[in-house]
N, C-alpha and C. Protein backbone atom coordinates (compact mmCIF):
# COMPACT_ATOMS: atom_id res chain seq x y z
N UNK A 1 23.65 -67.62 129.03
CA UNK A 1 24.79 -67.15 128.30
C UNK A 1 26.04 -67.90 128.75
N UNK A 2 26.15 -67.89 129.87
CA UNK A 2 27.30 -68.43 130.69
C UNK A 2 26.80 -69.81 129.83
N UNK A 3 26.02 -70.76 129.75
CA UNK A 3 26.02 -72.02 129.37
C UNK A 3 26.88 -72.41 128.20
N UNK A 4 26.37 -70.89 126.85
CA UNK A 4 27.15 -71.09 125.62
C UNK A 4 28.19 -71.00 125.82
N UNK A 5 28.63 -70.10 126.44
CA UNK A 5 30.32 -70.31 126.57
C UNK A 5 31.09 -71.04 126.70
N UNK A 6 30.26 -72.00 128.25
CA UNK A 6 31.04 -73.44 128.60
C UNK A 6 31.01 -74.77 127.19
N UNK A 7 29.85 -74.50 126.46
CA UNK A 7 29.66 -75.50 125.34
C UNK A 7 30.47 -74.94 124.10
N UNK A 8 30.81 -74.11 123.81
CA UNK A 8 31.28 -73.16 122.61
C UNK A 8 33.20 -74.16 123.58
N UNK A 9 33.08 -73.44 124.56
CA UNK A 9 34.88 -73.86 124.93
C UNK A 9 34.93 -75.50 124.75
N UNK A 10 33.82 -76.37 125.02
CA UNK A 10 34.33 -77.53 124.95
C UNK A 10 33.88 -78.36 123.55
N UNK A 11 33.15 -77.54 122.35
CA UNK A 11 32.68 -77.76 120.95
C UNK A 11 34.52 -77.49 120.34
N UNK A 12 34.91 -76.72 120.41
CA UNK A 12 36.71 -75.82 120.44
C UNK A 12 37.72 -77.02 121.18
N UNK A 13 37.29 -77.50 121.86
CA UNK A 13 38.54 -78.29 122.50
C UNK A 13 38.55 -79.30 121.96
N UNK A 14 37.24 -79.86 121.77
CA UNK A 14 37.07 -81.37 121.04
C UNK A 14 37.53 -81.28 119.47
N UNK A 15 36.98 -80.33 118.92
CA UNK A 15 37.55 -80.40 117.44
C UNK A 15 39.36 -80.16 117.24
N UNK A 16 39.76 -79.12 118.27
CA UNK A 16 41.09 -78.91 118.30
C UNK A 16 41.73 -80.35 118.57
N UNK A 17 41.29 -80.91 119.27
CA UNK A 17 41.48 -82.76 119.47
C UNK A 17 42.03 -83.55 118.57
N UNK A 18 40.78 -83.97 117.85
CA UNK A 18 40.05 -84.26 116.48
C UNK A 18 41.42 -83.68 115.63
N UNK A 19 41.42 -82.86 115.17
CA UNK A 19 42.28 -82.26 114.97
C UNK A 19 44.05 -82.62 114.64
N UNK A 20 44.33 -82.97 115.61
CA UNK A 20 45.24 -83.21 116.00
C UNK A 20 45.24 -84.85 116.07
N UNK A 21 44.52 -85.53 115.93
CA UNK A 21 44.70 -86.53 116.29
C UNK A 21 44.53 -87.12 114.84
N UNK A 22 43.90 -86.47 113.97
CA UNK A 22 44.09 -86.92 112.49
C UNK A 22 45.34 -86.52 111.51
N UNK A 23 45.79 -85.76 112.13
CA UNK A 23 46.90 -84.65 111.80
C UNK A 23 48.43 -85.87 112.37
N UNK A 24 48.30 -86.32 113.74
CA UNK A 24 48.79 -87.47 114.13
C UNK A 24 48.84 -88.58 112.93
N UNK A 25 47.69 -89.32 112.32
CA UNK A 25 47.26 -90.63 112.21
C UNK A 25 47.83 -90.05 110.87
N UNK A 26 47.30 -89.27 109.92
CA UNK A 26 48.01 -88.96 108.48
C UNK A 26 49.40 -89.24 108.16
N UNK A 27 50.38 -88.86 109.59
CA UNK A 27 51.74 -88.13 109.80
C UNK A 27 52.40 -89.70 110.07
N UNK A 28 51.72 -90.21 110.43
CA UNK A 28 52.40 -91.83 110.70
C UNK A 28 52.46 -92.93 109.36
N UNK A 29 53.70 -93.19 109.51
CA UNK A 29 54.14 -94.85 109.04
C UNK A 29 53.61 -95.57 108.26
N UNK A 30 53.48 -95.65 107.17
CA UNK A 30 52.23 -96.59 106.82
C UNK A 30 52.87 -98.14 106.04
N UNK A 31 53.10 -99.15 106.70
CA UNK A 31 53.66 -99.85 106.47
C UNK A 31 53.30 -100.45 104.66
N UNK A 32 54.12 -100.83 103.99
CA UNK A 32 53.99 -101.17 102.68
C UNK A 32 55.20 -102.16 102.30
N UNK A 33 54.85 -102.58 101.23
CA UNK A 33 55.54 -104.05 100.61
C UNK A 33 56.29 -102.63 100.03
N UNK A 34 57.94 -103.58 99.79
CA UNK A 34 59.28 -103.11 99.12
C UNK A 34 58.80 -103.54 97.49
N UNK A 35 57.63 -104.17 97.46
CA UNK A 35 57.55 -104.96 95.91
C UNK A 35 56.69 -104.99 95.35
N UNK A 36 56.37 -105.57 94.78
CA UNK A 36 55.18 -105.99 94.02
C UNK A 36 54.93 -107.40 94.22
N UNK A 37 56.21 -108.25 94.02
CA UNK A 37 57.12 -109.39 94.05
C UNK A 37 57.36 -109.95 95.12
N UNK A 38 57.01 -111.39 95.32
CA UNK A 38 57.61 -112.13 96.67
C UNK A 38 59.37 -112.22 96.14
N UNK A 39 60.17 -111.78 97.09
CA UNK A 39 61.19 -112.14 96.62
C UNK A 39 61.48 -113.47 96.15
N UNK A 40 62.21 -113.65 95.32
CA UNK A 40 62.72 -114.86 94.95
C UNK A 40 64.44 -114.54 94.12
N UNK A 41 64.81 -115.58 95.28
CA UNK A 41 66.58 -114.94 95.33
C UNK A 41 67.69 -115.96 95.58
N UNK A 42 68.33 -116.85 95.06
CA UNK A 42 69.17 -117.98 95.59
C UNK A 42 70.50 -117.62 95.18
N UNK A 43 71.57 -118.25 96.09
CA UNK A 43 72.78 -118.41 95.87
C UNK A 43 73.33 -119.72 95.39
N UNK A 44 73.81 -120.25 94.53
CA UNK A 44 74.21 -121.42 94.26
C UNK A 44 75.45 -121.25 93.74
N UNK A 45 75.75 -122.66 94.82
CA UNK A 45 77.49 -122.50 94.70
C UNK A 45 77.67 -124.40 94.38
N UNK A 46 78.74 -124.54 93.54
CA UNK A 46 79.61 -125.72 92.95
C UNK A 46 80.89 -125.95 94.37
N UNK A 47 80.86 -126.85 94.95
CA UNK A 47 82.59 -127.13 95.57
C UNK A 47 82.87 -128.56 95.46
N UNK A 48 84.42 -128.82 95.47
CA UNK A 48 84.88 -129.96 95.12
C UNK A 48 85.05 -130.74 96.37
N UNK A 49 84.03 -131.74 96.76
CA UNK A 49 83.96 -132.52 97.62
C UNK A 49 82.80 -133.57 98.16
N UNK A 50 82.81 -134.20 98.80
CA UNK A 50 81.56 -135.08 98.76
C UNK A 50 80.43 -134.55 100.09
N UNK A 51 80.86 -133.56 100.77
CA UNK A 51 79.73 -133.20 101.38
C UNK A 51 79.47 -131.42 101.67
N UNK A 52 78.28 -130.73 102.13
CA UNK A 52 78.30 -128.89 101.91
C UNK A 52 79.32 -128.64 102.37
N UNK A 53 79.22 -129.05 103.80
CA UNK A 53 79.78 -128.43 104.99
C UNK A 53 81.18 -128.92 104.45
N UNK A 54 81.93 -129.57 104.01
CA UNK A 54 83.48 -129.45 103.70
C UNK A 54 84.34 -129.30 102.37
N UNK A 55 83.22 -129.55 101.61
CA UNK A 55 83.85 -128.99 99.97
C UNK A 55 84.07 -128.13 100.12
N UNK A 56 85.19 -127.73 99.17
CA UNK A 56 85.89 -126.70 98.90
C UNK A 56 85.06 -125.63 97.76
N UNK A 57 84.46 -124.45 97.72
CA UNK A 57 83.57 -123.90 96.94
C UNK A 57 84.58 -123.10 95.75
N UNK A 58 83.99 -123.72 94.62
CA UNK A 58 85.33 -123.12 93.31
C UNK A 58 84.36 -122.28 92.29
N UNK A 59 83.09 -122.45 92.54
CA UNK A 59 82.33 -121.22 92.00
C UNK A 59 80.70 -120.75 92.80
N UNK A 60 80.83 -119.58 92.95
CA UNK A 60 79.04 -119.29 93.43
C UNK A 60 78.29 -117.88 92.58
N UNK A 61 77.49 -118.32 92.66
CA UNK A 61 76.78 -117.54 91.94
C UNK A 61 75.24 -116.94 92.20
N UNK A 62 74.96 -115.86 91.76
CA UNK A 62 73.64 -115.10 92.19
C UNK A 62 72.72 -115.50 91.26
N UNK A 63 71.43 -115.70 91.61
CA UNK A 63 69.78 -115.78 90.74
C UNK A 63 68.94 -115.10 91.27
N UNK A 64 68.48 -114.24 90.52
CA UNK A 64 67.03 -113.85 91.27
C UNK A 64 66.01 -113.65 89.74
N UNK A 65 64.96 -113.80 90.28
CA UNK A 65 63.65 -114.14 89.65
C UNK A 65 62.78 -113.16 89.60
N UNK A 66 62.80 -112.48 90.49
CA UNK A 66 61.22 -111.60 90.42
C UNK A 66 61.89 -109.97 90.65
N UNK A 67 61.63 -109.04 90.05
CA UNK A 67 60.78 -109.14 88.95
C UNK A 67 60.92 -109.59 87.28
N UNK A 68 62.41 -109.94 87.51
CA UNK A 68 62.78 -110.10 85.61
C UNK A 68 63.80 -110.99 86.28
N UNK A 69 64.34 -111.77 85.55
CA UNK A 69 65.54 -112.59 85.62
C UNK A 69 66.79 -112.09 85.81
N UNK A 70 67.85 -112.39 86.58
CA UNK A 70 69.09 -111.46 86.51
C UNK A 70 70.04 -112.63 88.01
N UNK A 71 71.13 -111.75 87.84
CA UNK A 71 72.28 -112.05 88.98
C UNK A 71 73.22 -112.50 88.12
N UNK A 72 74.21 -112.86 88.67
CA UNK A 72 75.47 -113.91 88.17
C UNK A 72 75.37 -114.78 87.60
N UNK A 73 74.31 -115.21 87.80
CA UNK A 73 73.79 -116.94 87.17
C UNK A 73 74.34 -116.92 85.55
N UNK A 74 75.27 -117.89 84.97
CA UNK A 74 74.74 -118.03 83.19
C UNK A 74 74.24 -117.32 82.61
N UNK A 75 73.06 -118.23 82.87
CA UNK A 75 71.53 -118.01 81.68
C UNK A 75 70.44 -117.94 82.66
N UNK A 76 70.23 -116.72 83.87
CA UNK A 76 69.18 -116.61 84.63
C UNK A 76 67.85 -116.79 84.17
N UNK A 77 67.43 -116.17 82.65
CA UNK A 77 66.30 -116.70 82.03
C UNK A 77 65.55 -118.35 82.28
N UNK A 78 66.58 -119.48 81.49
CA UNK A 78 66.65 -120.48 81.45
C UNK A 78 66.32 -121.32 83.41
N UNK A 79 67.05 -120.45 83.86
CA UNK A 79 67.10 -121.17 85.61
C UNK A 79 65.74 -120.59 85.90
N UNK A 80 65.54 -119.43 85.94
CA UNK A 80 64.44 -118.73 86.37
C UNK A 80 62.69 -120.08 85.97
N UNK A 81 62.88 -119.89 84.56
CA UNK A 81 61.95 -120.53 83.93
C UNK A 81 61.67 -121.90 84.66
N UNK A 82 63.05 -122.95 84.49
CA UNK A 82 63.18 -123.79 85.39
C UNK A 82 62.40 -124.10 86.64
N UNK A 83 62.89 -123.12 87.35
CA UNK A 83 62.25 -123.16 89.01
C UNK A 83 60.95 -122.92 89.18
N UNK A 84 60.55 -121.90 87.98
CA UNK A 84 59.19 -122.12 88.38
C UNK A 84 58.25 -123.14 87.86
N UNK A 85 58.74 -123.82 86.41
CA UNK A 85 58.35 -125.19 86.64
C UNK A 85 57.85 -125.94 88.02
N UNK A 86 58.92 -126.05 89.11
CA UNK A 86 59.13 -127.39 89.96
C UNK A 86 58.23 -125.86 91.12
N UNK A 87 58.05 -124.88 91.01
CA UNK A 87 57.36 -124.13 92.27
C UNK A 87 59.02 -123.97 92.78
N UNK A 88 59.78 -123.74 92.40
CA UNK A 88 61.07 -123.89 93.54
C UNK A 88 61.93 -125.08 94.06
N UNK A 89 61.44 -126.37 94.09
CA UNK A 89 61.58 -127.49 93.97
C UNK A 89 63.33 -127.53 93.27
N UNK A 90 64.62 -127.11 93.87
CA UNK A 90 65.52 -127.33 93.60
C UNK A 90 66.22 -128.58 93.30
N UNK A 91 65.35 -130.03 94.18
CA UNK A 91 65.30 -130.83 93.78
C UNK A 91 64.77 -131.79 92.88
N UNK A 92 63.95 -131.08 92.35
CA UNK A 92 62.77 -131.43 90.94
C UNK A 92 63.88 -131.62 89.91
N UNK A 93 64.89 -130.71 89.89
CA UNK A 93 65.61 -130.15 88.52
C UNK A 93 66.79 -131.43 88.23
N UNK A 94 66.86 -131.80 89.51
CA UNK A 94 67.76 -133.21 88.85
C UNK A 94 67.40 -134.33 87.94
N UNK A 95 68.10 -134.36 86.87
CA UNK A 95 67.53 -135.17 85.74
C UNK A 95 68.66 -135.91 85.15
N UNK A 96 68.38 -137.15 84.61
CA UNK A 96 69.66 -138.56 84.10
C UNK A 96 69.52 -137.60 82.25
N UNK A 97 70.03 -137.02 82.10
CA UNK A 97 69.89 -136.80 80.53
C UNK A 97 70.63 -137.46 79.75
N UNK A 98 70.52 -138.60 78.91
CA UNK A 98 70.67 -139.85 77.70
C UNK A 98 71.53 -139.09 76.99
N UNK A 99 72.17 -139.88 76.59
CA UNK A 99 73.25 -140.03 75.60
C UNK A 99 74.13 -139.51 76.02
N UNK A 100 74.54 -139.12 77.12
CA UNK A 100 75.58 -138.12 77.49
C UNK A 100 76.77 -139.31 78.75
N UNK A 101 77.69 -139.49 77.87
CA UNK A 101 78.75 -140.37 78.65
C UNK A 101 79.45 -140.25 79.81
N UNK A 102 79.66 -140.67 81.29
CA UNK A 102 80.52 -140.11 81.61
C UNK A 102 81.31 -141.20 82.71
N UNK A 103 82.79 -140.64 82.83
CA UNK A 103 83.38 -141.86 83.55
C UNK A 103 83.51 -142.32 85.02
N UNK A 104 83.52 -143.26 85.06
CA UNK A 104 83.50 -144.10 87.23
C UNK A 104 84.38 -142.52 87.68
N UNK A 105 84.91 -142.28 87.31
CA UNK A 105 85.93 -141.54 88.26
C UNK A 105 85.39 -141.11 88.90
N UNK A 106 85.91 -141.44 90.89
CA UNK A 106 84.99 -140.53 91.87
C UNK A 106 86.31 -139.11 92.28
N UNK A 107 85.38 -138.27 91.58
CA UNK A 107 85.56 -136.87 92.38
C UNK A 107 84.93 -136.02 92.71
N UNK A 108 84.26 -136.11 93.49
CA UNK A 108 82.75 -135.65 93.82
C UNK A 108 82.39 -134.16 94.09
N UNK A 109 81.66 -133.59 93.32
CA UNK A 109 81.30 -132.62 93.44
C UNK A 109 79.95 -132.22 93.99
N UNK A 110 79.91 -131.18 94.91
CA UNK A 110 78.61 -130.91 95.79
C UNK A 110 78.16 -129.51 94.68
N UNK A 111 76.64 -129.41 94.70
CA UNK A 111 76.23 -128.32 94.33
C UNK A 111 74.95 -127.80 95.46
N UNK A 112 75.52 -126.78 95.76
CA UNK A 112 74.10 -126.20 97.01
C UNK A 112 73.34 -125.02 96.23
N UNK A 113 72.32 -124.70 97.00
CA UNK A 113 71.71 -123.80 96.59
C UNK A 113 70.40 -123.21 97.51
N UNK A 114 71.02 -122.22 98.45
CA UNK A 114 70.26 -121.61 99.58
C UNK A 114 69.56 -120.23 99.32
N UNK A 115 68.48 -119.78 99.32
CA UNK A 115 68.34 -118.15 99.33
C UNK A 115 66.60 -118.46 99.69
N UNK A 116 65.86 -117.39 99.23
CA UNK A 116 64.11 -117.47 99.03
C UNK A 116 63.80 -117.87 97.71
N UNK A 117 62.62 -118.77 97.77
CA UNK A 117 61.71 -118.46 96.31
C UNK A 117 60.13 -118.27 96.85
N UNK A 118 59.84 -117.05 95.91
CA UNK A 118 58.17 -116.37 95.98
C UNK A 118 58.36 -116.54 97.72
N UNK A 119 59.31 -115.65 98.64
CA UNK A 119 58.91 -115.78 99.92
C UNK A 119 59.03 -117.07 101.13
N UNK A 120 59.37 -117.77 100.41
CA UNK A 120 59.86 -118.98 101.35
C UNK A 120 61.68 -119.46 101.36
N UNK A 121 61.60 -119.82 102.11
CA UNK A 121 63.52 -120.12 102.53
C UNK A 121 63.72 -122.06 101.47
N UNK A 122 64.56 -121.30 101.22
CA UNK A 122 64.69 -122.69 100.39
C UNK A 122 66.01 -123.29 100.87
N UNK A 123 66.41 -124.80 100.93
CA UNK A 123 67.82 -125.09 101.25
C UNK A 123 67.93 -126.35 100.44
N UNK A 124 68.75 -126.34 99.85
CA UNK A 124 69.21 -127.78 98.58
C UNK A 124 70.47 -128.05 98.70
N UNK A 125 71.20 -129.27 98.97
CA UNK A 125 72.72 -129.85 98.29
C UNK A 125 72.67 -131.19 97.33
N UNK A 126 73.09 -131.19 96.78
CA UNK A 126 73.13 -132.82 95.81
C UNK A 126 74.37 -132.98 95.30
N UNK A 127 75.19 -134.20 96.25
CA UNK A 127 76.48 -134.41 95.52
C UNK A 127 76.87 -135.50 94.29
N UNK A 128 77.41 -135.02 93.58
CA UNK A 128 77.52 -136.32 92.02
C UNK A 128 79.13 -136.89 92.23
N UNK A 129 79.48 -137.88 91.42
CA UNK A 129 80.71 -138.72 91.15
C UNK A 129 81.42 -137.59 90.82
N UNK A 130 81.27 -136.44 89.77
CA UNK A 130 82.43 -136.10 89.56
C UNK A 130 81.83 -134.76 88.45
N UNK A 131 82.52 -133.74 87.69
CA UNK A 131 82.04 -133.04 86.94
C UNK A 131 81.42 -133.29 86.21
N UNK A 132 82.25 -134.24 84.83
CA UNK A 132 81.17 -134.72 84.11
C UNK A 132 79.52 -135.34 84.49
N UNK A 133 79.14 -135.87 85.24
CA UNK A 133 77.93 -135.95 86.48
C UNK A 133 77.15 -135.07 86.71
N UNK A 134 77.82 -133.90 86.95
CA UNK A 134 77.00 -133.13 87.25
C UNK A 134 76.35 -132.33 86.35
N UNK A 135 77.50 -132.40 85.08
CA UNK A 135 76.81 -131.04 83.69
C UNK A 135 75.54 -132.18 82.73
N UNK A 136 75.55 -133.46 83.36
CA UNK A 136 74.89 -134.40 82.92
C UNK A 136 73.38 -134.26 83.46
N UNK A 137 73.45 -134.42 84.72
CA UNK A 137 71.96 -134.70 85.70
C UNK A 137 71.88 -133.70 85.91
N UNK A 138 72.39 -132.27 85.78
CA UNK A 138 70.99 -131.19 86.22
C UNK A 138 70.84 -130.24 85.44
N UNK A 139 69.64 -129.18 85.75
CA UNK A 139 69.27 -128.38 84.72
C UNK A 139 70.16 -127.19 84.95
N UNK A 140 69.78 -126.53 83.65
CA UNK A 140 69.88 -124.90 83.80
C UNK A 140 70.23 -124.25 84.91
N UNK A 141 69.57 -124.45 86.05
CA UNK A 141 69.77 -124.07 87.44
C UNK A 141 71.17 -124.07 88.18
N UNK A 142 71.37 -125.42 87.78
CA UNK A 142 73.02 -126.42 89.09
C UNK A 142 74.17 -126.20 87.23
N UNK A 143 73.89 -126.21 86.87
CA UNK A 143 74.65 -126.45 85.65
C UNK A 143 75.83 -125.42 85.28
N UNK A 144 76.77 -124.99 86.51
CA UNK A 144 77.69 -124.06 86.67
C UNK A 144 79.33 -125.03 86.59
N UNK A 145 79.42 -124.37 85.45
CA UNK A 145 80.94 -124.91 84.90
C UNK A 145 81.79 -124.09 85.83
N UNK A 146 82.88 -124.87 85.82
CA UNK A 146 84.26 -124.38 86.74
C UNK A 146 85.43 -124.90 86.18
């Protein structure tokens, strides 16, 4: 008799355990994605000068991509579409587009463009002769009038 008792108290302690220790594991944290979506998120900014670090910045603007197109950007549709062309490739998007005139004048304008795409850190600058230059050679993306 005395035996059941000692096995009955420690059949009771173990499940009270058990117990508790699932009651624990339920009650905890369960780490999860904010998304569905790798972020994909850039800032791109226009300044008047020939290099990042000292142009003067006269417009910037927000893009983000996932899950729908949106921010400050223009025409985020159009940029969005863009980038994922090139995978993100901010430098893919520079292009000589024909017929479009423009003059020697050097006043050089920098266009950057830092944030994530699909989860990776992206960093881009490309400086041109001058405005006209720039609404010339790039896409949808850099193509921020000022």
């Amino acid at each position: 008799m005395r035996y059941f008792r000692t096995l009955g108290a420690t059949v009771l302690a173990t499940a009270t355990g058990l117990a508790l220790i699932g009651t624990a594991c339920t009650g905890a944290a369960v780490a999860s994605p904010a998304s569905l979506y790798a972020p994909s998120a850039l800032v791109l900014a226009v300044g008047e000068g020939d290099s990042p670090e000292t142009a003067t910045i006269v417009r910037a603007v927000t893009l983000s991509c996932a899950p729908v197109p949106g921010g400050t950007h223009p025409s985020p549709e159009s940029a969005c579409a863009e980038l994922a062309a090139t995978g993100g490739d901010l430098g893919a998007l520079t292009v000589l587009a024909g017929g479009r005139p423009c003059t020697r004048e050097w006043a050089p304008v920098t266009v950057t463009g830092d944030g994530v795409w699909q989860g990776r850190r992206v960093s881009w600058s490309e400086t041109y002769g001058n405005a006209c230059e720039l609404r010339a050679r790039t896409a949808a993306v850099a193509a921020l009038s000022f």
